[in-house]
C-alpha atoms as a PDB file:
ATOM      1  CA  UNK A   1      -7.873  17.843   6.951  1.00  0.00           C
ATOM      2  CA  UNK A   2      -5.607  14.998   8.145  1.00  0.00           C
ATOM      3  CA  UNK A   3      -6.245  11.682   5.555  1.00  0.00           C
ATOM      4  CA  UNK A   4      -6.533   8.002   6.140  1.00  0.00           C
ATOM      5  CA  UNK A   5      -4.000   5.754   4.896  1.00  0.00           C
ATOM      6  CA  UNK A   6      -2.717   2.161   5.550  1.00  0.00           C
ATOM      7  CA  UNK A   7      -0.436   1.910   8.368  1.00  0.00           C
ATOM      8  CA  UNK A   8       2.003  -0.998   8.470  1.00  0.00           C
ATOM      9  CA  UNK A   9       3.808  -2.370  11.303  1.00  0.00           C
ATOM     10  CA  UNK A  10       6.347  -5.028  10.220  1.00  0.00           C
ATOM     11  CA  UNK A  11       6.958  -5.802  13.796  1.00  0.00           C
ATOM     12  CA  UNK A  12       3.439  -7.591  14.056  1.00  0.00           C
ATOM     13  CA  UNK A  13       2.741  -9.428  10.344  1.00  0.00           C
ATOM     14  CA  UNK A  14       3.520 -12.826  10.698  1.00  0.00           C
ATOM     15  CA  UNK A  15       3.342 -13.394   6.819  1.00  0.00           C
ATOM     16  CA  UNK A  16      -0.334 -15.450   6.813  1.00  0.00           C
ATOM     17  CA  UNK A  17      -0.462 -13.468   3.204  1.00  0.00           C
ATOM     18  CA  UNK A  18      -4.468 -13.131   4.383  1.00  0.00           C
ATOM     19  CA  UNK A  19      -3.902  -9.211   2.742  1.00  0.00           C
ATOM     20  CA  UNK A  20      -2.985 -10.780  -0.699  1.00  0.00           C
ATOM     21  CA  UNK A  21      -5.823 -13.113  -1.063  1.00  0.00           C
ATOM     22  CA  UNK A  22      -8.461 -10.022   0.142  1.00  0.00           C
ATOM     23  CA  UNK A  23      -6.766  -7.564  -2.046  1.00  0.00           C
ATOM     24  CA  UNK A  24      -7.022 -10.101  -5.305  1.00  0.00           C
ATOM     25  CA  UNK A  25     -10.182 -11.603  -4.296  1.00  0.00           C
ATOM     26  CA  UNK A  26     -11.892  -7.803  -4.385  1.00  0.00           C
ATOM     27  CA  UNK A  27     -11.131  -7.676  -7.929  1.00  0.00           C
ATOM     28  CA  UNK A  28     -10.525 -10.633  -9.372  1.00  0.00           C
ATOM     29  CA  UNK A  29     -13.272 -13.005  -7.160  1.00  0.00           C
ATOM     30  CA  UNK A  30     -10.484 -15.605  -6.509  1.00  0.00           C
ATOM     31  CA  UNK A  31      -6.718 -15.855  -5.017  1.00  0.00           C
ATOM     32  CA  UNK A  32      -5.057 -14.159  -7.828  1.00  0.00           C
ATOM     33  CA  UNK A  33      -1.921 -13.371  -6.422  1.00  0.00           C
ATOM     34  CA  UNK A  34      -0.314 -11.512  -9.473  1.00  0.00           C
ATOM     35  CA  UNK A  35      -3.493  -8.945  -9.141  1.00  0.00           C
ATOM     36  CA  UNK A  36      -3.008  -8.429  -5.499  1.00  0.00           C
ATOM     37  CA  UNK A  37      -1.963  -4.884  -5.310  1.00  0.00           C
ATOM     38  CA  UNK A  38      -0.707  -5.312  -1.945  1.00  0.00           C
ATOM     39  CA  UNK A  39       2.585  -7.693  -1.423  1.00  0.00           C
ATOM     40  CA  UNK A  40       4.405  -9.643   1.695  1.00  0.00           C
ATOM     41  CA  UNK A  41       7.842  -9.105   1.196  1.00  0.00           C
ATOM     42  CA  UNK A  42      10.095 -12.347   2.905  1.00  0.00           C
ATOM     43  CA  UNK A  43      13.568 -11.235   4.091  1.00  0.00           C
ATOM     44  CA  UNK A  44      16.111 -13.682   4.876  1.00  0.00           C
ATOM     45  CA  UNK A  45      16.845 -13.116   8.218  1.00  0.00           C
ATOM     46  CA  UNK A  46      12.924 -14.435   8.715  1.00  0.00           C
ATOM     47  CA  UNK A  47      11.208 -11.102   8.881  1.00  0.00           C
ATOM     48  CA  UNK A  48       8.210 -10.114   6.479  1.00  0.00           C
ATOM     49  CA  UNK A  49       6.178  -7.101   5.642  1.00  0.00           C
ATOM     50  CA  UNK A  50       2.936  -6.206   3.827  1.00  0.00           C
ATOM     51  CA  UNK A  51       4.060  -3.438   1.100  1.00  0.00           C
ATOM     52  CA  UNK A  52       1.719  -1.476  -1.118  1.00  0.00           C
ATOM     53  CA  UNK A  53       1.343   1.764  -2.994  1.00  0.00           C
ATOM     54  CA  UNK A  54       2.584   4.739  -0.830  1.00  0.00           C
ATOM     55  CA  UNK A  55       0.348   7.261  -2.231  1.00  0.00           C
ATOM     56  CA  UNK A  56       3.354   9.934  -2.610  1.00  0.00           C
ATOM     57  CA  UNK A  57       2.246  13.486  -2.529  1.00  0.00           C
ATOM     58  CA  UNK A  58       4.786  14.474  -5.471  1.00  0.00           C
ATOM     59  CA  UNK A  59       3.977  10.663  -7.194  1.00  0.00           C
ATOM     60  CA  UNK A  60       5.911  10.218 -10.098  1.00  0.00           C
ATOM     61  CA  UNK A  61       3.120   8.080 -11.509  1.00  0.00           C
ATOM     62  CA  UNK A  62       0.683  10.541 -11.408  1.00  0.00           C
ATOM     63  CA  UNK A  63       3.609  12.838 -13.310  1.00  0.00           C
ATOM     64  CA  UNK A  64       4.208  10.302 -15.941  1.00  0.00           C
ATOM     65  CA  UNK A  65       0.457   9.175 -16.712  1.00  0.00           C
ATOM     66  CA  UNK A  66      -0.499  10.848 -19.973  1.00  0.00           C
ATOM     67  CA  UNK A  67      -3.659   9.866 -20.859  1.00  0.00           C
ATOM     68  CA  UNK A  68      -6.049   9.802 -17.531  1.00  0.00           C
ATOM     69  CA  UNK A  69      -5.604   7.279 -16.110  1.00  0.00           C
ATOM     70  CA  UNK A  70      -3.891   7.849 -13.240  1.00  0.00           C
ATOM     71  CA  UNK A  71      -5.981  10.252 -10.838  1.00  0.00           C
ATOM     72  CA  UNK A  72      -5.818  11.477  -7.289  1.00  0.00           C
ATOM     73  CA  UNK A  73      -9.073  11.943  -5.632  1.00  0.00           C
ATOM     74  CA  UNK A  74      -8.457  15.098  -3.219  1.00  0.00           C
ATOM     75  CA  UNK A  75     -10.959  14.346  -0.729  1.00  0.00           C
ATOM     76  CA  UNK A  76      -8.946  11.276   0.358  1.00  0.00           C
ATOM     77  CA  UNK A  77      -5.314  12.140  -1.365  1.00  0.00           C
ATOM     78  CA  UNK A  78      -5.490   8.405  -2.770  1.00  0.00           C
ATOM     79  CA  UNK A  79      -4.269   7.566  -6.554  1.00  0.00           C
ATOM     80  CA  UNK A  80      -6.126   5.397  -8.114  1.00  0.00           C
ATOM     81  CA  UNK A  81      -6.368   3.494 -11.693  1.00  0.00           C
ATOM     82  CA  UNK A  82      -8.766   3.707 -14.455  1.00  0.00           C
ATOM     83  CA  UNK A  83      -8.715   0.587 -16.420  1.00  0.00           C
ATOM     84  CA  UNK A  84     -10.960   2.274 -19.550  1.00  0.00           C
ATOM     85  CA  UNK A  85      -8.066   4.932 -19.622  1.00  0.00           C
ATOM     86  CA  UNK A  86      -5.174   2.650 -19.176  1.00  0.00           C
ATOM     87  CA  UNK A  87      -3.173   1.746 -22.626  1.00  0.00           C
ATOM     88  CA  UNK A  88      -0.258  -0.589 -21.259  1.00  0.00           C
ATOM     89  CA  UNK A  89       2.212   1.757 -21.456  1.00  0.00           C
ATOM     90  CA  UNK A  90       3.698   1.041 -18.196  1.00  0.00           C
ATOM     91  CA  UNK A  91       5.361   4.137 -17.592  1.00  0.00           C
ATOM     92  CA  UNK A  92       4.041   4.518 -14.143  1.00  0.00           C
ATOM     93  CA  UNK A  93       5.225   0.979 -13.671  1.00  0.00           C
ATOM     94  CA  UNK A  94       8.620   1.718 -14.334  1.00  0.00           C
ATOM     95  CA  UNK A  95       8.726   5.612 -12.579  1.00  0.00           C
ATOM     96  CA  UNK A  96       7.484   4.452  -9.228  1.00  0.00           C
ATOM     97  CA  UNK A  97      10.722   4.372  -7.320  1.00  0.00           C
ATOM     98  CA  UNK A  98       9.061   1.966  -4.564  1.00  0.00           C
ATOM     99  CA  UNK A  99       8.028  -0.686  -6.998  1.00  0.00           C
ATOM    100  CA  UNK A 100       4.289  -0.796  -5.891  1.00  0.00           C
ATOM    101  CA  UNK A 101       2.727  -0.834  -9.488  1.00  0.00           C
ATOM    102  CA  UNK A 102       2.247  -3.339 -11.393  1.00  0.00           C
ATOM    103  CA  UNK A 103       0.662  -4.089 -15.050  1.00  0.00           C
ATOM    104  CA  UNK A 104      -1.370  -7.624 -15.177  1.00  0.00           C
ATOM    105  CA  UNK A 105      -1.225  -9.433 -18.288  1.00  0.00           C
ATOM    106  CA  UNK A 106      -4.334 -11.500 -17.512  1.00  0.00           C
ATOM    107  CA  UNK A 107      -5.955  -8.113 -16.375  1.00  0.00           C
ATOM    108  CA  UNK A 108      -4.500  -5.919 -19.578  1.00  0.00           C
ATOM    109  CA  UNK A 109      -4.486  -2.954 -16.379  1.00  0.00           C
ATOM    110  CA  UNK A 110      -1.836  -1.444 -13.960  1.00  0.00           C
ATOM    111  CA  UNK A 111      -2.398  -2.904 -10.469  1.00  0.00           C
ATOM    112  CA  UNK A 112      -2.182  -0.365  -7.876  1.00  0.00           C
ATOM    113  CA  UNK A 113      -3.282   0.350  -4.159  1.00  0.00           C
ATOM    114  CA  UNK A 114      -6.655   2.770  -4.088  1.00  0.00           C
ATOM    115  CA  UNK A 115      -7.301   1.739  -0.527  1.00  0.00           C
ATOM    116  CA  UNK A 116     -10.433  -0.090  -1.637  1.00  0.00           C
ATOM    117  CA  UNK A 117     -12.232   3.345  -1.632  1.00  0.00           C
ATOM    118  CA  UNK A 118     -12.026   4.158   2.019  1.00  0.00           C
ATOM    119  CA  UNK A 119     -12.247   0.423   3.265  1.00  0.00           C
ATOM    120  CA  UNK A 120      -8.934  -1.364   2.511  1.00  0.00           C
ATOM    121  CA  UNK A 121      -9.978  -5.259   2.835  1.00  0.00           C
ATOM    122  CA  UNK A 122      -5.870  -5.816   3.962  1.00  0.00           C
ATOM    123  CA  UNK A 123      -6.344  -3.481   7.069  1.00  0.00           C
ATOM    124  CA  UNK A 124      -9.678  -5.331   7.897  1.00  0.00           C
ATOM    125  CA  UNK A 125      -8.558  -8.841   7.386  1.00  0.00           C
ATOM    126  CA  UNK A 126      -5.313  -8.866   8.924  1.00  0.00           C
ATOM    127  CA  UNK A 127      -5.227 -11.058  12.087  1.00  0.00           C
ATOM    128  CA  UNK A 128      -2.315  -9.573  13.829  1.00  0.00           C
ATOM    129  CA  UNK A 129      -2.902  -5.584  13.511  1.00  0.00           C
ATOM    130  CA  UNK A 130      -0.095  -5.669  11.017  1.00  0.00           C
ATOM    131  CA  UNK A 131      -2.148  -3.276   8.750  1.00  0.00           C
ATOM    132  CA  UNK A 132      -4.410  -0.451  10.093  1.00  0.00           C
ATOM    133  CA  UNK A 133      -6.204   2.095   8.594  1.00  0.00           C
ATOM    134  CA  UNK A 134      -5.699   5.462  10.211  1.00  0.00           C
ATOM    135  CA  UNK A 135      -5.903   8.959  10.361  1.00  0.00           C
ATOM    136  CA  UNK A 136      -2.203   9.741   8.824  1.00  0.00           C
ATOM    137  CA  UNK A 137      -2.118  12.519  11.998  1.00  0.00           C
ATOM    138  CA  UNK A 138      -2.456   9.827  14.114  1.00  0.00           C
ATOM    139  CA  UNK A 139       0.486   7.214  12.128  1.00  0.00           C
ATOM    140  CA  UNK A 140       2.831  10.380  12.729  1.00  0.00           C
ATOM    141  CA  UNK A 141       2.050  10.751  16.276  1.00  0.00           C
ATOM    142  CA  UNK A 142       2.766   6.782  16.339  1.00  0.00           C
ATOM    143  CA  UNK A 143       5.529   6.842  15.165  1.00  0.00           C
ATOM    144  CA  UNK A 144       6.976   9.802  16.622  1.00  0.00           C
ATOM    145  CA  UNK A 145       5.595   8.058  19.860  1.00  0.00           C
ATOM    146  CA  UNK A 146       7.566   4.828  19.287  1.00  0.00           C
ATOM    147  CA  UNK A 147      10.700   6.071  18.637  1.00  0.00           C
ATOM    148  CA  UNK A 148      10.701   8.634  21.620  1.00  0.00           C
ATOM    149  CA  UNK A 149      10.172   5.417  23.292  1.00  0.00           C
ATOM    150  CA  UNK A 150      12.544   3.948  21.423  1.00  0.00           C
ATOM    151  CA  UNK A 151      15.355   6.735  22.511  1.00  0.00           C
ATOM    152  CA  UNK A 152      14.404   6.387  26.328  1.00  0.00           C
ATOM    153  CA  UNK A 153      15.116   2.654  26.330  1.00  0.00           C
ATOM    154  CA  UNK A 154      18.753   3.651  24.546  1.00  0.00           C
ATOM    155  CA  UNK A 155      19.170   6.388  27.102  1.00  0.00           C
ATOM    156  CA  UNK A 156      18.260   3.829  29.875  1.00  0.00           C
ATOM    157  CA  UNK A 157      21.229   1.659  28.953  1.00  0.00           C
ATOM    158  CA  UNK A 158      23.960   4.273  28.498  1.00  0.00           C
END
């Protein structure tokens, strides 16, 4: 059984940040941005694009996470964080190679992507179909889709 995840097209974000302020506002009630557990990353050459937890299928998180509170729920394949079992370590912090974890000091927890349980508020809110929530079967097909695509417009040229 194929899973849902959050599928993100850089191409269309256009850096409104509305996926921050959703993400911190479902936990925190107000624009927190240091407890958003999804990020817009600003390159220089003017490009942006949403970044959150990757929800690796070997996750070195998970690995590293001795006392709980790290758990994957196998129904949906999605990590998620249990602030009663969390003790600050930050080992998961510092073993994610993707930098998608974080530990709040206001919070005392590890921030980290659980896909809002099966309705990410990112994928909802975002105006320009930036962020999507979809079967992953379907995000390979995508992609594989797009760069076939991609080929035939190089082969075009040549």
């Amino acid at each position: 059984m194929a899973h849902k995840t959050i599928h993100v097209n850089p191409a269309k974000c256009i850096g409104c940040l509305n996926c921050e302020l959703a993400c911190a506002s479902r936990d925190w009630g107000s624009y927190f941005p240091a407890g958003s557990k999804i990020n817009v990353v600003f390159f220089r050459d003017g490009g942006q694009a949403p970044v959150s937890c990757f929800q690796c299928d070997d996750a070195p998180c998970l690995r590293v996470c001795r006392t709980g509170a790290l758990s994957r729920n196998e129904a949906t394949g999605v990590i998620s964080s249990d602030p009663e079992k969390c003790i600050g370590c930050r080992t998961c912090v510092f073993v994610c190679p993707f930098g998608n974890i974080a530990y709040s000091k206001p919070g005392r927890r590890v921030e980290k992507c659980d896909q809002c349980q099966g309705a990410p508020r990112c994928a909802a809110i975002c105006p320009s179909g930036a962020l999507s929530y979809v079967e992953e079967e379907g995000q390979i097909k995508s992609r594989r889709r797009a760069y076939a695509e991609s080929l035939k417009e190089a082969f075009k040229e040549a």
